[in-house]
Every structure is written in C-alpha cells, then in structure tokens.
PDB file of N, CA and C in Angstrom:
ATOM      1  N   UNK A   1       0.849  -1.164   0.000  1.00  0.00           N
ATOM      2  CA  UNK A   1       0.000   0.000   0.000  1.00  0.00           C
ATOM      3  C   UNK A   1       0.891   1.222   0.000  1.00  0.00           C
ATOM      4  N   UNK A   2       0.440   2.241  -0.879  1.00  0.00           N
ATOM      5  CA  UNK A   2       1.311   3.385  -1.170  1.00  0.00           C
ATOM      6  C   UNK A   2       0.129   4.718  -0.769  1.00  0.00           C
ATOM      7  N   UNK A   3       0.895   5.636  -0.303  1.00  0.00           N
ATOM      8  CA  UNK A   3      -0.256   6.914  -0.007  1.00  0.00           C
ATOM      9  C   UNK A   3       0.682   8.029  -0.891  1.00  0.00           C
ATOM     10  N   UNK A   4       0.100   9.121  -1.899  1.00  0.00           N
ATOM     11  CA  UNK A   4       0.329   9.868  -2.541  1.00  0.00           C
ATOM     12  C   UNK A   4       0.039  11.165  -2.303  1.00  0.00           C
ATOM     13  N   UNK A   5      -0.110  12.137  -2.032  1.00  0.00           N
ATOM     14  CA  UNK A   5      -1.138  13.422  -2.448  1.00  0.00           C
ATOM     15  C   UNK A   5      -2.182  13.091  -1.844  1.00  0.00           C
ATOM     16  N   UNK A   6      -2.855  12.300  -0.908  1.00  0.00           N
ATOM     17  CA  UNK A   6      -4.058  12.180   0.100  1.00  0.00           C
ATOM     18  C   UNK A   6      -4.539  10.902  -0.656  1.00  0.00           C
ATOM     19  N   UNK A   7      -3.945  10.122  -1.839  1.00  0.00           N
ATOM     20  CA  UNK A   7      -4.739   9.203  -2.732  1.00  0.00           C
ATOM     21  C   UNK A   7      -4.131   8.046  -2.307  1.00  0.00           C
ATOM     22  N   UNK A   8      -4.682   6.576  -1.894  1.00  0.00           N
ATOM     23  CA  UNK A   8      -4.269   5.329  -1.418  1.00  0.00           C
ATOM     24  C   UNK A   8      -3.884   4.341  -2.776  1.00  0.00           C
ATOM     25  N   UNK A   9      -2.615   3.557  -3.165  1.00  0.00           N
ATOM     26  CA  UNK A   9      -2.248   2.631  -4.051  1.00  0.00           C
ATOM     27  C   UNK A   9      -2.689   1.604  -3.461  1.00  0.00           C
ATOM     28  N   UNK A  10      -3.076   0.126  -4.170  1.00  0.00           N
ATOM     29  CA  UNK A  10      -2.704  -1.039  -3.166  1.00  0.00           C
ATOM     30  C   UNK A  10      -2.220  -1.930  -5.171  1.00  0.00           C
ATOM     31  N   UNK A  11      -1.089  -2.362  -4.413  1.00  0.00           N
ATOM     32  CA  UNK A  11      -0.895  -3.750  -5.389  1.00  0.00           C
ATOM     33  C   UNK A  11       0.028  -4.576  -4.733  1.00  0.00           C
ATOM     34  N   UNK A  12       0.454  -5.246  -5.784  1.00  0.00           N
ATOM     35  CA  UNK A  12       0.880  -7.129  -5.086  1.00  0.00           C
ATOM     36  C   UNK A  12       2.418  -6.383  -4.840  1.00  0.00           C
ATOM     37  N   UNK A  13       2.783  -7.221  -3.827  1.00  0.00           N
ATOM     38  CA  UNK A  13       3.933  -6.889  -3.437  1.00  0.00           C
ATOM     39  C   UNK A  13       5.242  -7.113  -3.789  1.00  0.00           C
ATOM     40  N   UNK A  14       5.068  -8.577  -4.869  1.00  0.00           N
ATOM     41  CA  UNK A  14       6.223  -9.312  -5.604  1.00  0.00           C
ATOM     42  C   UNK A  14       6.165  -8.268  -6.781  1.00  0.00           C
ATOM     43  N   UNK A  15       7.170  -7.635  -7.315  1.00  0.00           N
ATOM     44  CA  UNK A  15       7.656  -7.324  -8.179  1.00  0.00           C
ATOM     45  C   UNK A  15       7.617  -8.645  -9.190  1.00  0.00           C
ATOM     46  N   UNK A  16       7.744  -8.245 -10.508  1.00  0.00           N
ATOM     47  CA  UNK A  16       7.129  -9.015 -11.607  1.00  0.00           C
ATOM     48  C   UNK A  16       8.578  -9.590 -11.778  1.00  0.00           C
ATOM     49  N   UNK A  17       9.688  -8.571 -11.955  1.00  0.00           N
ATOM     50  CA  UNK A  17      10.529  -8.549 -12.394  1.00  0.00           C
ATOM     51  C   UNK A  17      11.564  -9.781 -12.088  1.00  0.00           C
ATOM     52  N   UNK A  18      11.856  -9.367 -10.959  1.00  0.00           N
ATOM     53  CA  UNK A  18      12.585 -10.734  -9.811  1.00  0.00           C
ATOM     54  C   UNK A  18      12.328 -11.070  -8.420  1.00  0.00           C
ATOM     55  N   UNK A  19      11.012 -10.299  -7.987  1.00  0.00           N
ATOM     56  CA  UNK A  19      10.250 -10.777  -6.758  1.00  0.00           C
ATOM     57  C   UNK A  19      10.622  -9.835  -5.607  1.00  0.00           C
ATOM     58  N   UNK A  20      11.166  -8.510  -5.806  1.00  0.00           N
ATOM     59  CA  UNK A  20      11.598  -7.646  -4.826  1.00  0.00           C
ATOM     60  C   UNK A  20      10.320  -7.385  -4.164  1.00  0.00           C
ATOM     61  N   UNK A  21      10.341  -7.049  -3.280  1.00  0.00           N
ATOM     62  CA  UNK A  21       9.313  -7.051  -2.177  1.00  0.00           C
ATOM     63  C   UNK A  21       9.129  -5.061  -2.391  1.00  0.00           C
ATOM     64  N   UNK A  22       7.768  -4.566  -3.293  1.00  0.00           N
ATOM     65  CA  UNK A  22       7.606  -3.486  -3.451  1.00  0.00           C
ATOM     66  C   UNK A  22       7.243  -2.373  -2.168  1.00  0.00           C
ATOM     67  N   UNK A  23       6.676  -3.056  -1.164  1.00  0.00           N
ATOM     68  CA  UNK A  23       6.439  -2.471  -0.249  1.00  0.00           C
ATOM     69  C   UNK A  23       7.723  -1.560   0.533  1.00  0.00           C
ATOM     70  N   UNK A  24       9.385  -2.346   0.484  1.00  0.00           N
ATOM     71  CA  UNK A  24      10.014  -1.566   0.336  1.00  0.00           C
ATOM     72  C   UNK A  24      10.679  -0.416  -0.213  1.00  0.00           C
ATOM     73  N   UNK A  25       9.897  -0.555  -1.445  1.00  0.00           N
ATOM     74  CA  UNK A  25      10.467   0.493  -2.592  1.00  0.00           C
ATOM     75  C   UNK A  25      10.130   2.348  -2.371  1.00  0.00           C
ATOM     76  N   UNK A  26       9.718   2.981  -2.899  1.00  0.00           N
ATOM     77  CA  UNK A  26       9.410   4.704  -2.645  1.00  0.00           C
ATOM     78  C   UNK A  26       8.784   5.114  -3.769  1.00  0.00           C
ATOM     79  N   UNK A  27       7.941   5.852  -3.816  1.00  0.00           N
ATOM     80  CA  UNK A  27       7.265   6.864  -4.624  1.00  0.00           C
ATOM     81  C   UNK A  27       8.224   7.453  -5.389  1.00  0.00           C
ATOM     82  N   UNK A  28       7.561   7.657  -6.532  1.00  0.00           N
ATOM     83  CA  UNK A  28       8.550   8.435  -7.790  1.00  0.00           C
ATOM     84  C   UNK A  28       7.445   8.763  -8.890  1.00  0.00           C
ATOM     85  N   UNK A  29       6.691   9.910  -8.372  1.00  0.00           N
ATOM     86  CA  UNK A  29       5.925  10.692  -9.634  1.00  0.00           C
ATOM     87  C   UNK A  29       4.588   9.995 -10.007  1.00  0.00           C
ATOM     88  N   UNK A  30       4.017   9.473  -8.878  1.00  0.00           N
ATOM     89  CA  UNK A  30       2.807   8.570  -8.989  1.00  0.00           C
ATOM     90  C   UNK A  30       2.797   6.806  -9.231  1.00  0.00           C
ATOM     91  N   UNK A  31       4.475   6.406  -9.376  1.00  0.00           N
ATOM     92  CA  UNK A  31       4.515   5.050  -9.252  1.00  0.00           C
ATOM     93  C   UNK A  31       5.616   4.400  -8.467  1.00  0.00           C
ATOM     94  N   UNK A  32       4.979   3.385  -7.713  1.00  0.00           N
ATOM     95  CA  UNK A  32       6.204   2.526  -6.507  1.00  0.00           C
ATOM     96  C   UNK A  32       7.213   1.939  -7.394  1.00  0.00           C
ATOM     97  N   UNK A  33       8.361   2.255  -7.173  1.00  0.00           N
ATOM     98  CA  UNK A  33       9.761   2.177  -7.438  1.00  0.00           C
ATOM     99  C   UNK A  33      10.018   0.449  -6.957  1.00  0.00           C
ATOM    100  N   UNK A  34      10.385  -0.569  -7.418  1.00  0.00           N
ATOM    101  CA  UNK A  34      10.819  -1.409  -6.816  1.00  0.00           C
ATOM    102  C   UNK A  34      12.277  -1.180  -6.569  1.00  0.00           C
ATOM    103  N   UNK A  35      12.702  -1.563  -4.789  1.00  0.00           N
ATOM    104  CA  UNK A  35      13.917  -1.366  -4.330  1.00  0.00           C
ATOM    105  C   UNK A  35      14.976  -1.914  -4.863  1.00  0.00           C
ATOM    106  N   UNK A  36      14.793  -3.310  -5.332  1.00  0.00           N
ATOM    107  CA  UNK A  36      15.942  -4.063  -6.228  1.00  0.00           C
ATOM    108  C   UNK A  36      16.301  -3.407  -7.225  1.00  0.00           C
ATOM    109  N   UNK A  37      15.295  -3.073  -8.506  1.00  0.00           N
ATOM    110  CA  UNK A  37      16.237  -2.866  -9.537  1.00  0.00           C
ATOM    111  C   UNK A  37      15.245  -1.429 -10.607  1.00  0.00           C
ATOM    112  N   UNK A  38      14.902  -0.528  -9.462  1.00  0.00           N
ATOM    113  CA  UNK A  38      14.449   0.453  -9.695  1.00  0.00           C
ATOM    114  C   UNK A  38      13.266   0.180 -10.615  1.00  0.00           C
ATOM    115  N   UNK A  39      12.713  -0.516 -10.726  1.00  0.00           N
ATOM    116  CA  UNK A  39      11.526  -0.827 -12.034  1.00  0.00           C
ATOM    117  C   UNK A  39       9.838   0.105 -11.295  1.00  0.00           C
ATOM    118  N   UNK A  40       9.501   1.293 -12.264  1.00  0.00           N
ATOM    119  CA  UNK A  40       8.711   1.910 -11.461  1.00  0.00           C
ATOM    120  C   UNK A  40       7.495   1.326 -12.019  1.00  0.00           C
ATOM    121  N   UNK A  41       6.449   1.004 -11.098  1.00  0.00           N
ATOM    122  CA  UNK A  41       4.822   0.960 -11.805  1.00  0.00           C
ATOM    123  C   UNK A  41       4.200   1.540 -11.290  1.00  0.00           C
ATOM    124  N   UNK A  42       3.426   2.230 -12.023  1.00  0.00           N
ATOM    125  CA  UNK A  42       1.823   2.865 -11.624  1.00  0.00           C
ATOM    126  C   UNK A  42       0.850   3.098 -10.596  1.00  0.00           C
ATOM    127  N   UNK A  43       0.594   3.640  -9.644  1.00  0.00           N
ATOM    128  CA  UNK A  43      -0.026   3.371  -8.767  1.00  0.00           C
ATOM    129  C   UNK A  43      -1.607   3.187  -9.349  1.00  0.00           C
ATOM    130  N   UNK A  44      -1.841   3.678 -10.746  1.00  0.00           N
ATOM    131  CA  UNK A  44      -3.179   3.663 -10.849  1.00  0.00           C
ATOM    132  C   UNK A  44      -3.596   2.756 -11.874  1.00  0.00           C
ATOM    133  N   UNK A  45      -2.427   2.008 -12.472  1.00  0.00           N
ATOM    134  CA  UNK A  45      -2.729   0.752 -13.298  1.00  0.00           C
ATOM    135  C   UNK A  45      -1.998  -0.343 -13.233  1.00  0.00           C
ATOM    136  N   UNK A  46      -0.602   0.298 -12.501  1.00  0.00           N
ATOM    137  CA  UNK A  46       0.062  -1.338 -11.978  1.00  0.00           C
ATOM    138  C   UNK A  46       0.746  -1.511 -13.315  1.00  0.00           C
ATOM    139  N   UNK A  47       1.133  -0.384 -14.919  1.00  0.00           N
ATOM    140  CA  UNK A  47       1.732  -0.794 -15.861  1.00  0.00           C
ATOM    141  C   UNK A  47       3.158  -0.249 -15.580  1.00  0.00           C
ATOM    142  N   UNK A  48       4.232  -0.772 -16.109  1.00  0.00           N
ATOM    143  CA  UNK A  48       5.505  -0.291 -15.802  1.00  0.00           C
ATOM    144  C   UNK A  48       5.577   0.922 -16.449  1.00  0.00           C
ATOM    145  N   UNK A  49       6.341   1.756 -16.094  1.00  0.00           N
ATOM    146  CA  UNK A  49       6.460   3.348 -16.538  1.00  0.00           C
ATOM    147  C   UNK A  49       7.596   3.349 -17.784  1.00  0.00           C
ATOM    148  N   UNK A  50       6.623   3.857 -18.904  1.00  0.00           N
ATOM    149  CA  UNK A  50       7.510   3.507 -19.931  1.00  0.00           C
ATOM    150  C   UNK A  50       7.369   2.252 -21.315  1.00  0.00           C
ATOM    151  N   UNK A  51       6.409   1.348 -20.320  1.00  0.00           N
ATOM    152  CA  UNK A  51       6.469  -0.350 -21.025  1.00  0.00           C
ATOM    153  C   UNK A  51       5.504  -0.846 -20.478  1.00  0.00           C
ATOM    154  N   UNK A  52       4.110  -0.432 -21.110  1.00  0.00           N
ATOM    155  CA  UNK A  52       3.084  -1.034 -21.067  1.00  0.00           C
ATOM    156  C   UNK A  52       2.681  -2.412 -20.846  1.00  0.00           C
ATOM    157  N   UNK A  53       3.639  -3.195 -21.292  1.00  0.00           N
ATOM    158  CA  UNK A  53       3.387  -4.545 -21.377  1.00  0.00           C
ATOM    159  C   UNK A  53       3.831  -5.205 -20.438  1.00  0.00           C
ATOM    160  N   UNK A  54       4.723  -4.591 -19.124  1.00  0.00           N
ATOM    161  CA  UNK A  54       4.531  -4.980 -17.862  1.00  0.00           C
ATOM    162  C   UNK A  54       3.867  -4.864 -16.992  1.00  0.00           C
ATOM    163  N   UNK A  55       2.684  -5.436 -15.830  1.00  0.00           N
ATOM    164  CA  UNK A  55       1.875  -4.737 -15.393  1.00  0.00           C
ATOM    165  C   UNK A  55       2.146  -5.700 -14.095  1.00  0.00           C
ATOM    166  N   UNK A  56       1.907  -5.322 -13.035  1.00  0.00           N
ATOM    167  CA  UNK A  56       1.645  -5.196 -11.496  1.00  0.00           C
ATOM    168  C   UNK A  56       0.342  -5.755 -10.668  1.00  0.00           C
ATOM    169  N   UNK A  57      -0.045  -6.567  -9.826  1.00  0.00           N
ATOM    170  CA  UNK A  57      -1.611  -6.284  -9.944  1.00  0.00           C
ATOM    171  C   UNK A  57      -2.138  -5.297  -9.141  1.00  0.00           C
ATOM    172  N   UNK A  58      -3.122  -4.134  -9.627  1.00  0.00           N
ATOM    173  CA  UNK A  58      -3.383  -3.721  -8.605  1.00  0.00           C
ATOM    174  C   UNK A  58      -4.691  -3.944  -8.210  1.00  0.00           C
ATOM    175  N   UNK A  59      -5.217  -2.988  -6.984  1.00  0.00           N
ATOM    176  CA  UNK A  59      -6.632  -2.875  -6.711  1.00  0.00           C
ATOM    177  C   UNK A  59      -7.090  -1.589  -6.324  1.00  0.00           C
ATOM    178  N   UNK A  60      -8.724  -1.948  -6.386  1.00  0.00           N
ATOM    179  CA  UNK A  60      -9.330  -0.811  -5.873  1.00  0.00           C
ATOM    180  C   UNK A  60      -9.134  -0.753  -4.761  1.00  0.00           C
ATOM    181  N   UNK A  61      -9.154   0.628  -4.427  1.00  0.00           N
ATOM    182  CA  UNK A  61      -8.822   0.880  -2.982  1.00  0.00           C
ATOM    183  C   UNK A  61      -9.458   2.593  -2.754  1.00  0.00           C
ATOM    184  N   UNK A  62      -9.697   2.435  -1.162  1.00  0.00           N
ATOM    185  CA  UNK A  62     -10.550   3.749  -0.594  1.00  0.00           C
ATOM    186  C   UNK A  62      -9.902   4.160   0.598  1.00  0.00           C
ATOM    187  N   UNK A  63      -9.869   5.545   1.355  1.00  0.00           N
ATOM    188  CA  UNK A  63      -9.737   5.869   2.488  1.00  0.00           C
ATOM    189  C   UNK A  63     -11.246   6.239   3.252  1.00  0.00           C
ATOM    190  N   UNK A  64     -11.008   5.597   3.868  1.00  0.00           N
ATOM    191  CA  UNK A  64     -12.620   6.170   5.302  1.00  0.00           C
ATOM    192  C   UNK A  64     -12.044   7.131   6.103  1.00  0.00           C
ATOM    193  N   UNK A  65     -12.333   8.526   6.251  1.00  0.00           N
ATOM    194  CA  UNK A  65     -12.380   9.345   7.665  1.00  0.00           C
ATOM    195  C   UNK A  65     -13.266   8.745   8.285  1.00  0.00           C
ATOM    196  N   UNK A  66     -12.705   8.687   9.978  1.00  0.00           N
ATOM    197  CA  UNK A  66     -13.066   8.233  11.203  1.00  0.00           C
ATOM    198  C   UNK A  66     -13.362   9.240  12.281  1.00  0.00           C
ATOM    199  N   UNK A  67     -14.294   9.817  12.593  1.00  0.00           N
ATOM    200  CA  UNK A  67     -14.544  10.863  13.720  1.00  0.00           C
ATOM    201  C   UNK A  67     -13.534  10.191  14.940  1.00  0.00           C
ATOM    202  N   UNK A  68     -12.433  10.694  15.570  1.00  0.00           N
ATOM    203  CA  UNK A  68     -12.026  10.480  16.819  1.00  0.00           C
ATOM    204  C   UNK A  68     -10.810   8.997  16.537  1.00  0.00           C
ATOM    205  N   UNK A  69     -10.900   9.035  15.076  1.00  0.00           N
ATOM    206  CA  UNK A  69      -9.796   7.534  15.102  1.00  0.00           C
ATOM    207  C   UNK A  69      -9.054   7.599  13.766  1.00  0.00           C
ATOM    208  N   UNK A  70      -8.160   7.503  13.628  1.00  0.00           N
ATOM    209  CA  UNK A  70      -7.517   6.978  12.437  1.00  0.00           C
ATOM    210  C   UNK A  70      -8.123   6.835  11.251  1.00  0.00           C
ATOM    211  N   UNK A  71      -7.443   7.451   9.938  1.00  0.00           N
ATOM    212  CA  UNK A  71      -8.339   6.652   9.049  1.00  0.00           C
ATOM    213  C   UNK A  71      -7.843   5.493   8.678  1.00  0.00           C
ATOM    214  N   UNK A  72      -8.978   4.752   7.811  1.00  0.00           N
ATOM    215  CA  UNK A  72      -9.179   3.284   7.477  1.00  0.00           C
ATOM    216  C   UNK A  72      -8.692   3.270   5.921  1.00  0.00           C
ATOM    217  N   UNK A  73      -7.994   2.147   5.711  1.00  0.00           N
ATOM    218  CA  UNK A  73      -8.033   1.888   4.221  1.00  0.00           C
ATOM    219  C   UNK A  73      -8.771   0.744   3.862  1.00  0.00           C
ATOM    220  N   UNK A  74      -8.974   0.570   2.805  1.00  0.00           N
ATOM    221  CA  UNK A  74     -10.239  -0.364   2.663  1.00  0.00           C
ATOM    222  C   UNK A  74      -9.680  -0.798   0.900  1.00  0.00           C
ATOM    223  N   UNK A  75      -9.332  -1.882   0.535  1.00  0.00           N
ATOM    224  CA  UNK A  75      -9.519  -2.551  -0.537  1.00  0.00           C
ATOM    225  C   UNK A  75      -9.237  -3.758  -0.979  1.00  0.00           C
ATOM    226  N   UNK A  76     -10.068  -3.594  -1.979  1.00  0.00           N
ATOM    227  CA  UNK A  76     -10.920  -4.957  -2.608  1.00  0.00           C
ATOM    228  C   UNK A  76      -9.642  -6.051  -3.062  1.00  0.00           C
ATOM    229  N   UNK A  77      -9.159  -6.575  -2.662  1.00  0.00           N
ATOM    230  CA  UNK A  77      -8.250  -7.889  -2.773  1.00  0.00           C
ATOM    231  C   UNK A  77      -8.859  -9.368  -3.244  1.00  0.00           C
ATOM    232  N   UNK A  78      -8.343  -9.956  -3.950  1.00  0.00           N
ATOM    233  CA  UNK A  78      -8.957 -11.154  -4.499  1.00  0.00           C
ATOM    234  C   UNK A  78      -8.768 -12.284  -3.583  1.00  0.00           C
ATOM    235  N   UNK A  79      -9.777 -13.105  -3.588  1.00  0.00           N
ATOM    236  CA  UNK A  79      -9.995 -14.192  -2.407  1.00  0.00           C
ATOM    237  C   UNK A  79      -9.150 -15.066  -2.322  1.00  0.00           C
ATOM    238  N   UNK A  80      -8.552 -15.834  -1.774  1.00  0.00           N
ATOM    239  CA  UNK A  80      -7.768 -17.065  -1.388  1.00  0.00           C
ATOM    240  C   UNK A  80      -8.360 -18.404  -2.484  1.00  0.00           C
TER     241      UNK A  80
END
C-alpha cells in the first residue's frame, strides 16, 4: 500500500521482475519504485512506466475518515 497526495495505491507486493518485495520500494511521480532494480509501476494501473506490457496487480482501494480515530483503508483484494 502506497499513499500519494491524500490518494491510497494497493498492489501485489512481488515485483514481476525478480520478486523484490515493493512495499520496500518509494514513490517516484505517482509510481512505486521497486527497491531491487528500480523498475517503477503505476499506482493507478500497476503498468511499468515507460512499457506497457509490464503490469503489477493492482486494486481498488478507498480511504474512510473516522470521527475520533484513524483513518481506514479499505480494498478490494482477491480471495484465497
């Protein structure tokens, strides 16, 4: 999960590429950077920046304001 400009990312965490774990990676201009070998994708389609024909999975995803608590993120992930 990536937070942008107040806007929530969610995608898979294996990098396509060689399985770097994206959650470590950083923001770069609206797409998560994988830490291994810099490969950026999309936060809003999960396609590699540059090369369409790599893609990421992502999902829908929402923020809830909470009167008095934290907000919530909320998204739709595919079932087991």
């Amino acid at each position: 999960m990536f937070l942008e400009g107040g806007q929530v990312g969610v995608m898979d965490d294996a990098c396509p590429h060689a399985g770097g774990s994206m959650s470590g990676g950083r923001l770069d201009a609206g797409c998560a950077v994988c830490p291994w070998h810099g490969w950026a994708f999309r936060l809003r389609d999960g396609a590699l920046r540059g090369y369409d024909g790599v893609t990421i999975g992502t999902y829908p995803s929402r923020i809830y304001k909470r009167a008095d608590m934290p907000d919530l993120v909320q998204a739709d992930l595919p079932m087991p």
